[in-house]
Protein backbone atom coordinates (compact mmCIF):
# COMPACT_ATOMS: atom_id res chain seq x y z
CA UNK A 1 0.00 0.00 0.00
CA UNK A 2 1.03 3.77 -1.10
CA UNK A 3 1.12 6.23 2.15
CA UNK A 4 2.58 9.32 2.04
CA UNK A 5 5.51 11.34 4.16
CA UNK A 6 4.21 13.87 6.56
CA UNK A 7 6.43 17.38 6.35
CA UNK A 8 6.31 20.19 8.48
CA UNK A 9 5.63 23.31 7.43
CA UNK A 10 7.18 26.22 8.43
CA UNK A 11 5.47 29.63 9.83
CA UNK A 12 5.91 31.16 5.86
CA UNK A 13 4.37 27.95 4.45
CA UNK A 14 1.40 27.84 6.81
CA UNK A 15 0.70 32.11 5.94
CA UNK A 16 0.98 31.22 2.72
CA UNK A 17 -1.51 28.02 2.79
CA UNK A 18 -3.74 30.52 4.94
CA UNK A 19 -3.76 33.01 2.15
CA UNK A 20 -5.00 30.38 -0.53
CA UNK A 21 -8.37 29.78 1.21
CA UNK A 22 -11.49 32.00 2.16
CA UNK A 23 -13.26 29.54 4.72
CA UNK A 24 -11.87 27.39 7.80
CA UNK A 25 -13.50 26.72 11.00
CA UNK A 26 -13.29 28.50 14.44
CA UNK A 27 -12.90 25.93 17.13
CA UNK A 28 -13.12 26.18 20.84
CA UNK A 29 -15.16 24.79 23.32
CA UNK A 30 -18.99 25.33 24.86
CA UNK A 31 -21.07 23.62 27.63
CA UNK A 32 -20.75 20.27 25.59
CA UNK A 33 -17.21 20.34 24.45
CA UNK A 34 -14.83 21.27 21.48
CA UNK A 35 -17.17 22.99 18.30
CA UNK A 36 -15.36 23.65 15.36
CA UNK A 37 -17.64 26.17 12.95
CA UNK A 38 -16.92 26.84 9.50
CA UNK A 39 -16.32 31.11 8.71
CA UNK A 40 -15.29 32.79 5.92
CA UNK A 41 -12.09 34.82 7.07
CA UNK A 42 -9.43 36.75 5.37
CA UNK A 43 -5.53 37.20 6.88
CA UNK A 44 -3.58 40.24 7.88
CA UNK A 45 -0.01 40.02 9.30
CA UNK A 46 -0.78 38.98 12.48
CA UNK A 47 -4.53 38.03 12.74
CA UNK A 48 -7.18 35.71 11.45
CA UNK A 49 -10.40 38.08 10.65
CA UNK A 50 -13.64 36.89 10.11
CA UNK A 51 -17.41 38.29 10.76
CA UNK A 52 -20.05 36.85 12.41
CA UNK A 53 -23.71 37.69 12.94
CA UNK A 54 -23.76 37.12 17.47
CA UNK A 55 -24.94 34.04 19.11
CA UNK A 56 -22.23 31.41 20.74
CA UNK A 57 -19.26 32.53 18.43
CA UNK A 58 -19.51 35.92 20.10
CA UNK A 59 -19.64 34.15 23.48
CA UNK A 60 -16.42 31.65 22.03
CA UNK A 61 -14.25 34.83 21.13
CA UNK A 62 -13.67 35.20 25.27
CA UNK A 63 -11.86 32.05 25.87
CA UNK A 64 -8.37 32.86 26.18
CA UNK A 65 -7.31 30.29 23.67
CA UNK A 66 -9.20 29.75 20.35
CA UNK A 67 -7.97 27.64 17.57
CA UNK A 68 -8.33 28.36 13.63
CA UNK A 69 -8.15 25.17 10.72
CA UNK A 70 -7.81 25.46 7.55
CA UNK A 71 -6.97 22.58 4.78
CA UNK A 72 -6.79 21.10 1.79
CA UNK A 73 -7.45 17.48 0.67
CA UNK A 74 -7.08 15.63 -2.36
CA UNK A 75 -9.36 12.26 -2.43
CA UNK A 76 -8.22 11.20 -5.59
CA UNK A 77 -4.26 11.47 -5.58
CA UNK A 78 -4.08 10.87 -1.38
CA UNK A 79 -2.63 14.40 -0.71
CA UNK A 80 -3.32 17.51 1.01
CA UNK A 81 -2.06 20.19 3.87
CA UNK A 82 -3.86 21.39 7.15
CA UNK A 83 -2.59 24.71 8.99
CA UNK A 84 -3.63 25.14 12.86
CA UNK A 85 -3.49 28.90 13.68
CA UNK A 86 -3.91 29.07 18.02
CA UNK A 87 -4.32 32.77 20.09
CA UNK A 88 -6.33 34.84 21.41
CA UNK A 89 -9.34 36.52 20.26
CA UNK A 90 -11.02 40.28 19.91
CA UNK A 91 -13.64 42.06 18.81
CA UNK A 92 -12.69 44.57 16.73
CA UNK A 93 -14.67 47.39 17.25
CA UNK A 94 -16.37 49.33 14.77
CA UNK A 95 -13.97 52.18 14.61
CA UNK A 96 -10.82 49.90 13.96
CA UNK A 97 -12.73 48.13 11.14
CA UNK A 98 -11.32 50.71 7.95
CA UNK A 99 -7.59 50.55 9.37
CA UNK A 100 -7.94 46.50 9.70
CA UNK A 101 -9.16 46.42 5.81
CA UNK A 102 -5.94 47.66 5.09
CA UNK A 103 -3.95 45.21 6.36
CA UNK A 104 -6.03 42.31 4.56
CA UNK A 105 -4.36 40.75 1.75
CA UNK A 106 -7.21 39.83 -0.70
CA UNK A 107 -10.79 40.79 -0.46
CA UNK A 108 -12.53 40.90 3.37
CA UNK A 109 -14.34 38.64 4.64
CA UNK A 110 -17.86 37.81 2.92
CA UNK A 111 -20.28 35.68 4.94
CA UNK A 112 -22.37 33.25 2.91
CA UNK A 113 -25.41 33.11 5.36
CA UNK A 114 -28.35 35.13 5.58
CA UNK A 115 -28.08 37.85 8.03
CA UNK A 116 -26.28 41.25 8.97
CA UNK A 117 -22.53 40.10 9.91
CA UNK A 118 -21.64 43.44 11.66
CA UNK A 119 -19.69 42.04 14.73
CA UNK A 120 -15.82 41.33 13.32
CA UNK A 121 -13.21 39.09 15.11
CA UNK A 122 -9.72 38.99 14.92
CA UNK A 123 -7.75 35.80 16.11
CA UNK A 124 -3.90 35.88 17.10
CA UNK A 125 -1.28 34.17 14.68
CA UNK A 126 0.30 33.50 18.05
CA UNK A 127 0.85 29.47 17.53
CA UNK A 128 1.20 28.12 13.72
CA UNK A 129 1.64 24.51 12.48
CA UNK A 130 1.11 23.21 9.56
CA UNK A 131 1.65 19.63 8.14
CA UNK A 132 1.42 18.25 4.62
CA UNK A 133 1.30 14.78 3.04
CA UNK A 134 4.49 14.79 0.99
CA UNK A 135 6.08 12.04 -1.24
CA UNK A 136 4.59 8.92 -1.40
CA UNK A 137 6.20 6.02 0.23
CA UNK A 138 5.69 2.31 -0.69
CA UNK A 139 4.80 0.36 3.03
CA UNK A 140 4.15 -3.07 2.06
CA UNK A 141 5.57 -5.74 3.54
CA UNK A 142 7.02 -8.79 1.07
């Protein structure tokens, strides 16, 4: 059977692999454990940004620790890369919103749901990891 090498990838590699993509999913935890909720988001230097509408994200964003996922994966050809973003979050408030659009690379964030996304998050770049399946490796046994 075919399986494939897992790399590393370093803090430039997972920005990058952030930058490719528009939606990942917000994880932390509520009353019943860990939630991971799929936003659209866009990066600046140091920050994940995404909108939301209210409800339980709101309530999420004062954890101290939130975590941020974003991937790739081919079915087909057995590859793919995740990146695992980890910090703390903010609301940015309403007045910081025109200085933070500046600092996005790409478009901002565009909800798909119905509903007025006013409330905006940021989320730290404080922890980054990122792993993809490399080269394939042969791993059966004669």
């Amino acid at each position: 059977m075919t399986q494939r090498e897992i790399t590393e990838l370093s803090r430039d590699e997972c920005l990058a692999r952030l930058h490719e993509k528009k939606v990942g999913r917000l994880l932390y935890a509520d009353e019943l454990g860990p939630v991971a909720i799929p936003v659209n988001y866009a990066v600046t230097e140091d920050e994940i940004i995404f909108r939301i509408e209210g409800g339980h994200k709101r309530t999420a964003i004062a954890q101290s620790m939130l975590g941020f996922e974003v991937d790739h994966i081919d079915g087909d050809d057995r590859s793919g890369w995740s990146v695992l973003a980890r910090g703390a979050g903010r609301e940015i408030e309403m007045e910081q919103v025109a200085e933070i659009l500046h600092h996005i690379s790409g478009p901002p964030p565009a909800p798909w749901a119905v509903g007025i996304h006013n409330v905006w998050f940021g989320i730290s770049l404080q922890f980054l990891s990122g792993r993809r399946l490399g080269a394939p490796r042969d791993t059966s046994i004669d």
